[in-house]
Every structure is written in C-alpha cells, then in structure tokens.
Protein backbone atom coordinates (compact mmCIF):
# COMPACT_ATOMS: atom_id res chain seq x y z
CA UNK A 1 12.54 0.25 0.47
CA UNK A 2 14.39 -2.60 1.57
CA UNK A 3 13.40 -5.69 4.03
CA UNK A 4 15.38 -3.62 6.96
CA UNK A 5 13.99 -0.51 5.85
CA UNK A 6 10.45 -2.08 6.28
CA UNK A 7 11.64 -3.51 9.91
CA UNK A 8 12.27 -0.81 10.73
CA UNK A 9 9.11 1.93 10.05
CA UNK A 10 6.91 -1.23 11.44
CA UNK A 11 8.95 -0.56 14.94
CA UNK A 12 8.03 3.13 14.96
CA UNK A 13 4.98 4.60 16.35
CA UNK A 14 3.67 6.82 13.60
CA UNK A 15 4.65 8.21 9.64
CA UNK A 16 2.69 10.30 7.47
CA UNK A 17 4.33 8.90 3.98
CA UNK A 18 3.57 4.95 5.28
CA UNK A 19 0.56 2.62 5.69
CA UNK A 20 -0.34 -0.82 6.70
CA UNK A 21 -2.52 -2.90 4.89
CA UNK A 22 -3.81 -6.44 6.27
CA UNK A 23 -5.45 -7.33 2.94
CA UNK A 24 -4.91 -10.98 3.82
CA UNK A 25 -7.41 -12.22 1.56
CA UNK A 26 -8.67 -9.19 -0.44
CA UNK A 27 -8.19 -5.39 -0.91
CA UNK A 28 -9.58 -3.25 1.71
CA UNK A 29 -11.92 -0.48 0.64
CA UNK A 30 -10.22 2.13 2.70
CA UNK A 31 -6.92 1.69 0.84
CA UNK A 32 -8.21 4.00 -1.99
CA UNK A 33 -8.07 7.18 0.23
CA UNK A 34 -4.62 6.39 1.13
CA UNK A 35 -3.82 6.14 -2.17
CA UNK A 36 -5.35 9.35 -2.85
CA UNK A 37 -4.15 11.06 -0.21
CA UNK A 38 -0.51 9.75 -1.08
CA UNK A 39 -0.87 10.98 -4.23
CA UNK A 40 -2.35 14.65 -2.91
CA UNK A 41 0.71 15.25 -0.44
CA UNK A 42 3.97 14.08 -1.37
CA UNK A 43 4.01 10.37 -2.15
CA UNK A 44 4.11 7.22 0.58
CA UNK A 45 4.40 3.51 0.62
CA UNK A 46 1.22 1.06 1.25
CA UNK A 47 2.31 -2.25 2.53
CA UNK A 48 -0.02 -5.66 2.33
CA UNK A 49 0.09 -8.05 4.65
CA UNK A 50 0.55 -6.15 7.88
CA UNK A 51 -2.10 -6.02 10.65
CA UNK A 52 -1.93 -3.53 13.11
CA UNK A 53 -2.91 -4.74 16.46
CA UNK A 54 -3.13 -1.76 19.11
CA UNK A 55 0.58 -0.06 18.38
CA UNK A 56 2.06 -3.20 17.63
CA UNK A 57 2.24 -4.53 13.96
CA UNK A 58 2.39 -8.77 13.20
CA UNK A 59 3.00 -9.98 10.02
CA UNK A 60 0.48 -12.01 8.32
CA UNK A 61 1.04 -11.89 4.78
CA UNK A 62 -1.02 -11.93 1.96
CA UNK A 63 -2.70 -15.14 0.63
CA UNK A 64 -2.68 -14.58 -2.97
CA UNK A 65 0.13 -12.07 -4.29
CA UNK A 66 -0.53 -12.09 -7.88
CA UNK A 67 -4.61 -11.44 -7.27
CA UNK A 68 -3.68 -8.60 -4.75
CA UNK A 69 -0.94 -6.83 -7.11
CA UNK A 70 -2.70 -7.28 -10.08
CA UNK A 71 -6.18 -5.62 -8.89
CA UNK A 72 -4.21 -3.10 -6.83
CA UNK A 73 -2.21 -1.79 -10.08
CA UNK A 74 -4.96 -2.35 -12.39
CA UNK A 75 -7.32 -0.05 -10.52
CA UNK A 76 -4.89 2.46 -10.59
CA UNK A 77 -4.04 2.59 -13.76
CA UNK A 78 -7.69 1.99 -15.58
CA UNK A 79 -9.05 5.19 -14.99
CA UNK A 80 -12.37 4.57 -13.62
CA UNK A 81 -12.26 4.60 -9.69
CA UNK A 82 -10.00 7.82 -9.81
CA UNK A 83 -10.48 11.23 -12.16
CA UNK A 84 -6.87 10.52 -13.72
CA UNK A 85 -4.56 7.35 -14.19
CA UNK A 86 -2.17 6.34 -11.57
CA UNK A 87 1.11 4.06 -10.99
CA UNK A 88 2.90 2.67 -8.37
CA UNK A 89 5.81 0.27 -7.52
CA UNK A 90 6.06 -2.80 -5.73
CA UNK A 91 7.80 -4.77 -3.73
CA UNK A 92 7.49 -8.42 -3.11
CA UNK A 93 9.28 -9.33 0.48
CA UNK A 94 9.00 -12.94 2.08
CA UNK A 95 9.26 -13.04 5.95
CA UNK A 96 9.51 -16.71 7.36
CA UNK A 97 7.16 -17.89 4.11
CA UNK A 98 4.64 -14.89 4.49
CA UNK A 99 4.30 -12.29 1.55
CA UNK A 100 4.08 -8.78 1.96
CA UNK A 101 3.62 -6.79 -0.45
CA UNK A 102 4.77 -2.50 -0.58
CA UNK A 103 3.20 -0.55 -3.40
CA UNK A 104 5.24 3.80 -3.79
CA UNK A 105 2.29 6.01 -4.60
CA UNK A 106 4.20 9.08 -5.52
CA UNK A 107 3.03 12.19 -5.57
CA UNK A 108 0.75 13.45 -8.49
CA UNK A 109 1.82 16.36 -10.71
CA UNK A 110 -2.14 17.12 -11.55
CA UNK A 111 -4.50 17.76 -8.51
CA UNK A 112 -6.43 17.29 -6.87
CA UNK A 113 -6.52 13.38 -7.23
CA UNK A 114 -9.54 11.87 -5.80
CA UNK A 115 -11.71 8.58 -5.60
CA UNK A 116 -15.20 7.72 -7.05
C-alpha cells in the first residue's frame, strides 16, 4: 500500500480488509482478533499509529517503531498465542515526523486460525 493509498482508506467511512491501530506506546490487546480474523477471511492491512476519533481518523504515530514491529511479528510467528505460525508485511510511512506503521495479514491456507 502506498502513502496515498493509506490517505486515502483513512478518508473513507468503513472497509472490511483494513484496521486502525493507535498503539502509540504499546500493542493493543484487541489487535490479535483482527489478526485472526484477517487471516480467517481473506487477508487485510493493520495500521499503527492511527486513532480513530468518532469517524474521523488523526495521525499520531507510534513512539517506538522497532519495539512495536518487532513484538508484533514476533508474536506471530512464535507459535504460542495462535494454534499455527503466522507472517505479515510492513510498512514504515513518516507523516510530518510521525511513524505509522501497516502490517498485510493475508489470508491463511489452514483454518480455522485462532488466538489463545
């Protein structure tokens, strides 16, 4: 996805393949069933660094990058919060000195995939 690409999904109202993320300072806990539902149906994109604020979205970026992309991916792909391992790929995108990051869950050829 590129930087225009992300303008523009953040300017319409809903998806069912795309999710925002604040995760200023840490992972959320709910991001887990996105990414098993991504995985379930057929694929999406979870972005970091977006707070949704009534049907508007603002850009606050993440704080730490490398802390947020490196537990992201590593939960996925150790094999202990899901029944199978995962992967994804990211994105890094800079707007006006704030990071957001976009992480492709695609879909999984095994299912069901599922958390805990």
């Amino acid at each position: 996805m590129t930087k225009e690409e992300l303008l523009q999904k953040l300017s319409e109202i809903e998806w069912d393949d795309f999710e925002c993320k604040a995760a200023k300072d840490k992972l959320p806990e709910d991001v887990w069933s996105t990414v098993s539902a991504f995985s379930n149906t057929s694929g999406g994109w979870i972005v970091f660094g977006i707070r949704q604020v009534g049907k508007k979205f603002e850009i606050q970026g993440v704080n730490n990058g490398e802390k947020t992309e490196s537990d992201f991916l590593n939960t996925l792909r150790g094999g202990q919060k899901f029944n199978m391992r995962l992967s994804a790929k990211g994105t890094k995108y800079n707007f006006d000195g704030k990071l957001v990051l976009a992480f492709f869950v695609p879909s999984s050829i095994v299912k069901p995939i599922y958390y805990g």
